[in-house]
Protein backbone atom coordinates (compact mmCIF):
# COMPACT_ATOMS: atom_id res chain seq x y z
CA UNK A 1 0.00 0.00 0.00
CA UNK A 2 2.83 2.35 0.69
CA UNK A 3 4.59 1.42 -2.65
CA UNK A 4 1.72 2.30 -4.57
CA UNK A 5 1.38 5.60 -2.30
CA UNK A 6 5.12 6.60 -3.21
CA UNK A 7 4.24 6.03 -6.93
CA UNK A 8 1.28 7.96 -7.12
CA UNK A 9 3.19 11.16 -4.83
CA UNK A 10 5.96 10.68 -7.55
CA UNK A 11 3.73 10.23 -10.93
CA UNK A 12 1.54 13.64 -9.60
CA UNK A 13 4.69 15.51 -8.69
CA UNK A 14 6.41 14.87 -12.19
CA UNK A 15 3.25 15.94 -13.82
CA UNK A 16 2.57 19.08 -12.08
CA UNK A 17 6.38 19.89 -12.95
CA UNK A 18 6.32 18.89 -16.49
CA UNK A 19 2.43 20.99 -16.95
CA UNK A 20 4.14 23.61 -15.20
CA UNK A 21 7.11 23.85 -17.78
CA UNK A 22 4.78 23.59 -20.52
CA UNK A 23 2.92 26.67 -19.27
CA UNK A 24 5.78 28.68 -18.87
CA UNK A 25 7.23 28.05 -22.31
CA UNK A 26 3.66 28.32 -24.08
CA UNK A 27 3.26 31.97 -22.24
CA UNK A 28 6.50 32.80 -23.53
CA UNK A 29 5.93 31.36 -27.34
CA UNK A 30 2.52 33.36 -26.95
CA UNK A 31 3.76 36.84 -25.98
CA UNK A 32 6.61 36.60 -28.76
CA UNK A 33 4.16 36.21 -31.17
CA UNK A 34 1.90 38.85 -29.70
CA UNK A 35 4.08 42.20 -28.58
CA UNK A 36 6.04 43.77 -31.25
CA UNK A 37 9.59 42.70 -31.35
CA UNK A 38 12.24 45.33 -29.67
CA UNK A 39 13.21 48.30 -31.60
CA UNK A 40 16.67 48.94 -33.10
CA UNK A 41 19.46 50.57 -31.07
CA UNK A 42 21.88 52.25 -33.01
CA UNK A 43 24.91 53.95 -31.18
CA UNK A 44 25.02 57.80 -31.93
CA UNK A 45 26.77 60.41 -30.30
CA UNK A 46 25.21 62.99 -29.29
CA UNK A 47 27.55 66.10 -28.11
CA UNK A 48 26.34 68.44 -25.51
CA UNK A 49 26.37 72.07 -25.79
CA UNK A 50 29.23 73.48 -24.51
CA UNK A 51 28.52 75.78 -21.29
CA UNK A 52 28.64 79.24 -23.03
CA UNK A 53 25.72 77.56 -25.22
CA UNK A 54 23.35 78.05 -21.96
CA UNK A 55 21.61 81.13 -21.10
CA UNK A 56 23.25 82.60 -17.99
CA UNK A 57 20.85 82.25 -15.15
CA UNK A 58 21.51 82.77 -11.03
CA UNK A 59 22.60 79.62 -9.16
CA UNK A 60 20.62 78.10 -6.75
CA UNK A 61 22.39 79.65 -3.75
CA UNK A 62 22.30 83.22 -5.55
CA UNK A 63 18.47 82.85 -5.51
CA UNK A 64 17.71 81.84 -1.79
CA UNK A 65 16.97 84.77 0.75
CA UNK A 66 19.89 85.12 2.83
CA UNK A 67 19.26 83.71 6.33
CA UNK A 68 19.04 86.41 9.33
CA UNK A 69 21.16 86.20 11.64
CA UNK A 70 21.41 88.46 14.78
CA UNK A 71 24.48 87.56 15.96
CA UNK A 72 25.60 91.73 16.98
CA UNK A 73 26.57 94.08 19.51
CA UNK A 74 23.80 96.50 19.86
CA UNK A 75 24.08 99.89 21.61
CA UNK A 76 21.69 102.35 22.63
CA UNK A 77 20.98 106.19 22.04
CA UNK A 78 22.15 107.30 25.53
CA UNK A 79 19.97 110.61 24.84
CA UNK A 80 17.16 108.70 24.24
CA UNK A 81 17.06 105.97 27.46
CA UNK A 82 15.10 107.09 30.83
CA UNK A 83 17.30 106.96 34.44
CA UNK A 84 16.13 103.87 35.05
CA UNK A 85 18.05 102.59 32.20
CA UNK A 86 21.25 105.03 32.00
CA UNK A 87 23.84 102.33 33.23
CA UNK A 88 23.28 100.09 30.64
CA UNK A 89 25.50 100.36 27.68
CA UNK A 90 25.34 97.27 24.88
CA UNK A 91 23.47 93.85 24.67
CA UNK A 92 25.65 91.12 22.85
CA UNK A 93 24.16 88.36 21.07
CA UNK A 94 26.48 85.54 20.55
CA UNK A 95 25.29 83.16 17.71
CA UNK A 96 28.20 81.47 16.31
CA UNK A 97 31.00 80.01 17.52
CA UNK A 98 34.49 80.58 15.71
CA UNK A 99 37.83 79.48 16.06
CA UNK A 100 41.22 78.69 14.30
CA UNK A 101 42.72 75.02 13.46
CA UNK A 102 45.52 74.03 11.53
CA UNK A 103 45.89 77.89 9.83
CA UNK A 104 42.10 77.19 8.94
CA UNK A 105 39.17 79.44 9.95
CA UNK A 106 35.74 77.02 11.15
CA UNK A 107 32.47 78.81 12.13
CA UNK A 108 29.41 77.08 12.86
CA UNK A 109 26.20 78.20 14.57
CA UNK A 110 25.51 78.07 18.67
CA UNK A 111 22.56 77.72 20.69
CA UNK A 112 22.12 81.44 21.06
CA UNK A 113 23.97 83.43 24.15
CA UNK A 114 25.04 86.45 25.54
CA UNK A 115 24.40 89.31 27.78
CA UNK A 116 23.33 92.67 28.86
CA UNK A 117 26.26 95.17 30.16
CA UNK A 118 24.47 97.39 32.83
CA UNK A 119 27.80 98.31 34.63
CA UNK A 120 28.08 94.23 34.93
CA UNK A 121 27.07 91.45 33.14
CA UNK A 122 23.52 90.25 32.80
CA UNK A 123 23.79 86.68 31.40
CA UNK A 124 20.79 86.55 29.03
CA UNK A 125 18.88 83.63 29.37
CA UNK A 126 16.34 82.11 28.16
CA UNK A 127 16.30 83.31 24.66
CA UNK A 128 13.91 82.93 22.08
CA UNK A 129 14.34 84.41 18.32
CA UNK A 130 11.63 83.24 15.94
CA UNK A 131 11.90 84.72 12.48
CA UNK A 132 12.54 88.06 13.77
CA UNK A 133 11.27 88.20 17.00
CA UNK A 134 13.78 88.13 19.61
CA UNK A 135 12.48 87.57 23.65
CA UNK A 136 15.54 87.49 27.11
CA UNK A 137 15.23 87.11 30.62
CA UNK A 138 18.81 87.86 32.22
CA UNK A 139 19.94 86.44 34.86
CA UNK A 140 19.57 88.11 38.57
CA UNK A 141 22.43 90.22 40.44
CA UNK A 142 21.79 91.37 43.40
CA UNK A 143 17.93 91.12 43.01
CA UNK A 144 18.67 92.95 39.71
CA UNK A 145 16.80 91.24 36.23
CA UNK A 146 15.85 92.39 33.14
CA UNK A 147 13.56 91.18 30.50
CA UNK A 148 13.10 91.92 27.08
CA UNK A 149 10.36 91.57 23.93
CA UNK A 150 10.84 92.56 20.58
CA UNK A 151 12.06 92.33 17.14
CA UNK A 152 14.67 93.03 14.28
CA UNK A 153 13.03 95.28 11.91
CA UNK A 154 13.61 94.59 8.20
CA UNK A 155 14.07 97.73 5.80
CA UNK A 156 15.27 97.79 2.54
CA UNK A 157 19.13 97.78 1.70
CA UNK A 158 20.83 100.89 2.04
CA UNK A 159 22.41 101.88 -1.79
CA UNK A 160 25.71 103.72 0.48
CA UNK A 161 26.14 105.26 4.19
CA UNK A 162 26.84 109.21 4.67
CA UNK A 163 28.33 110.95 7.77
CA UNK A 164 24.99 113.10 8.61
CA UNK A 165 22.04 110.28 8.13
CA UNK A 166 19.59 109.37 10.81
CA UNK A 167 19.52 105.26 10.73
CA UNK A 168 16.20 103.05 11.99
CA UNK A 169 17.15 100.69 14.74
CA UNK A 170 18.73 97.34 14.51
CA UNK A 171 16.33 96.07 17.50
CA UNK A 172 13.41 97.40 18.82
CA UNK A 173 11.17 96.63 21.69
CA UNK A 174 10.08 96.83 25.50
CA UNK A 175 12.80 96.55 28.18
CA UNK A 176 11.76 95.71 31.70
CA UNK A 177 13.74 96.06 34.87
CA UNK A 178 12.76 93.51 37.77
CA UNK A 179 14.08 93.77 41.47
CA UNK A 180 13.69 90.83 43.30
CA UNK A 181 11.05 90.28 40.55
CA UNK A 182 8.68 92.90 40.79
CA UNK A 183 9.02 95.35 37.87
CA UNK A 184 10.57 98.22 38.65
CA UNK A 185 10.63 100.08 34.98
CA UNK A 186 9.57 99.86 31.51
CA UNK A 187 10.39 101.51 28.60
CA UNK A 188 10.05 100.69 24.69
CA UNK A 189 13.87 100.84 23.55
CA UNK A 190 15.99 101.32 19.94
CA UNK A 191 18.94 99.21 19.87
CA UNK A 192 22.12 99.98 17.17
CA UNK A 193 24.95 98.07 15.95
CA UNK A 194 28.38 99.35 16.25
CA UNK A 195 28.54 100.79 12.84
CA UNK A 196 25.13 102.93 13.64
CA UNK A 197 25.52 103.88 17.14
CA UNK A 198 24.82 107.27 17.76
C-alpha cells in the first residue's frame, strides 16, 4: 500500500512539474508572437552644448533669501534711554562660535547666548528668536533682572552710508527692569549696531 502511495506522490509531482514547464514556455511562445519585437538601437553620439551655449541664469544659492542672523553688539541712544536705564550700555548676542585650526578658519552656529552690560554682566537667558522676533530674561544680580520683547526690523538695503544720516534701529522693543522680581521700569527701547551707534 505504501509502494503504490510513493508512486502515485511521484507520478503527480512529475506531472505538475512537467504541466508547469509547458505553461511557462507556451506563455512565452505566446507573448513573442503577440508584442512587437524590440526596436533597433543604433549607437550615436550625441555632443552636448558646450557651457557658453546656456543662457546665464543665477545659481541656486544666488536665488535663496539670505538667512538672518542676529548675531551683533547692539548699543543704545544714551539721549534717548530714561534713568532707570542710563547704566546700561550694549546687549551682545552671541550666535556662532568661531575658532582657528591648523591655519584654517571654522564657524558654525551656537545655541544662542550672551548678555546685557548694565555696569556688569547680565547673562541673558532664556532666549527665544523666531523669524525676527527676539524675547531674554537675564539672569539676577543682586535682586537685579531684566527682561526683554521685541524684534529686528527689516528695511530695505541701504544703496551707500553718509556721515549726517539718521539710521532706523537694529532692534526694537520693550525693556523691563525687575528687582527681586517685581518690575521696577519699563520703557520701549531702539537698539544699534556698532557701525550705527549714535
Amino acid at each position: 500500500m505504501k509502494t503504490i502511495l510513493r508512486f502515485f506522490c511521484a507520478a503527480a509531482f512529475v506531472w505538475t512539474f512537467t504541466i508547469g514547464i509547458a505553461a511557462v514556455a507556451g506563455t512565452r511562445f505566446a507573448l513573442l508572437l503577440l508584442l512587437p519585437s524590440k526596436t533597433e538601437v543604433t549607437k550615436e553620439v550625441v555632443v552636448a552644448p558646450a557651457r557658453d551655449d546656456f543662457p546665464s541664469e543665477p545659481s541656486l544659492v544666488e536665488t535663496q533669501p539670505a538667512i538672518f542672523d542676529p548675531g551683533e553688539m547692539y548699543y543704545l541712544q544714551t539721549d534717548k534711554v530714561p534713568k532707570a536705564f542710563a547704566d546700561i550700555k550694549y546687549l551682545d548676542v552671541v550666535t556662532r562660535k568661531s575658532w582657528e585650526e591648523d591655519g584654517k578658519y571654522f564657524d558654525r552656529p551656537i545655541i544662542p547666548t550672551g548678555y546685557l552690560f548694565a555696569e556688569k554682566e547680565f547673562k541673558l537667558g532664556a532666549i527665544t528668536i523666531a523669524h525676527r522676533e527676539f524675547t531674554f530674561y537675564t539672569a539676577e544680580i543682586k535682586g537685579v533682572s531684566y527682561k526683554f520683547v521685541g524684534y529686528f526690523p527689516k528695511y530695505p538695503e541701504f544703496v551707500e552710508y553718509c556721515d549726517g544720516c539718521e539710521y532706523p534701529p537694529d532692534l526694537k522693543g520693550r525693556l523691563t527692569k525687575l528687582t527681586d522680581g517685581k518690575v521696577i521700569a519699563e520703557t520701549e527701547i531702539e537698539f544699534y549696531v556698532e557701525h550705527c551707534a549714535m
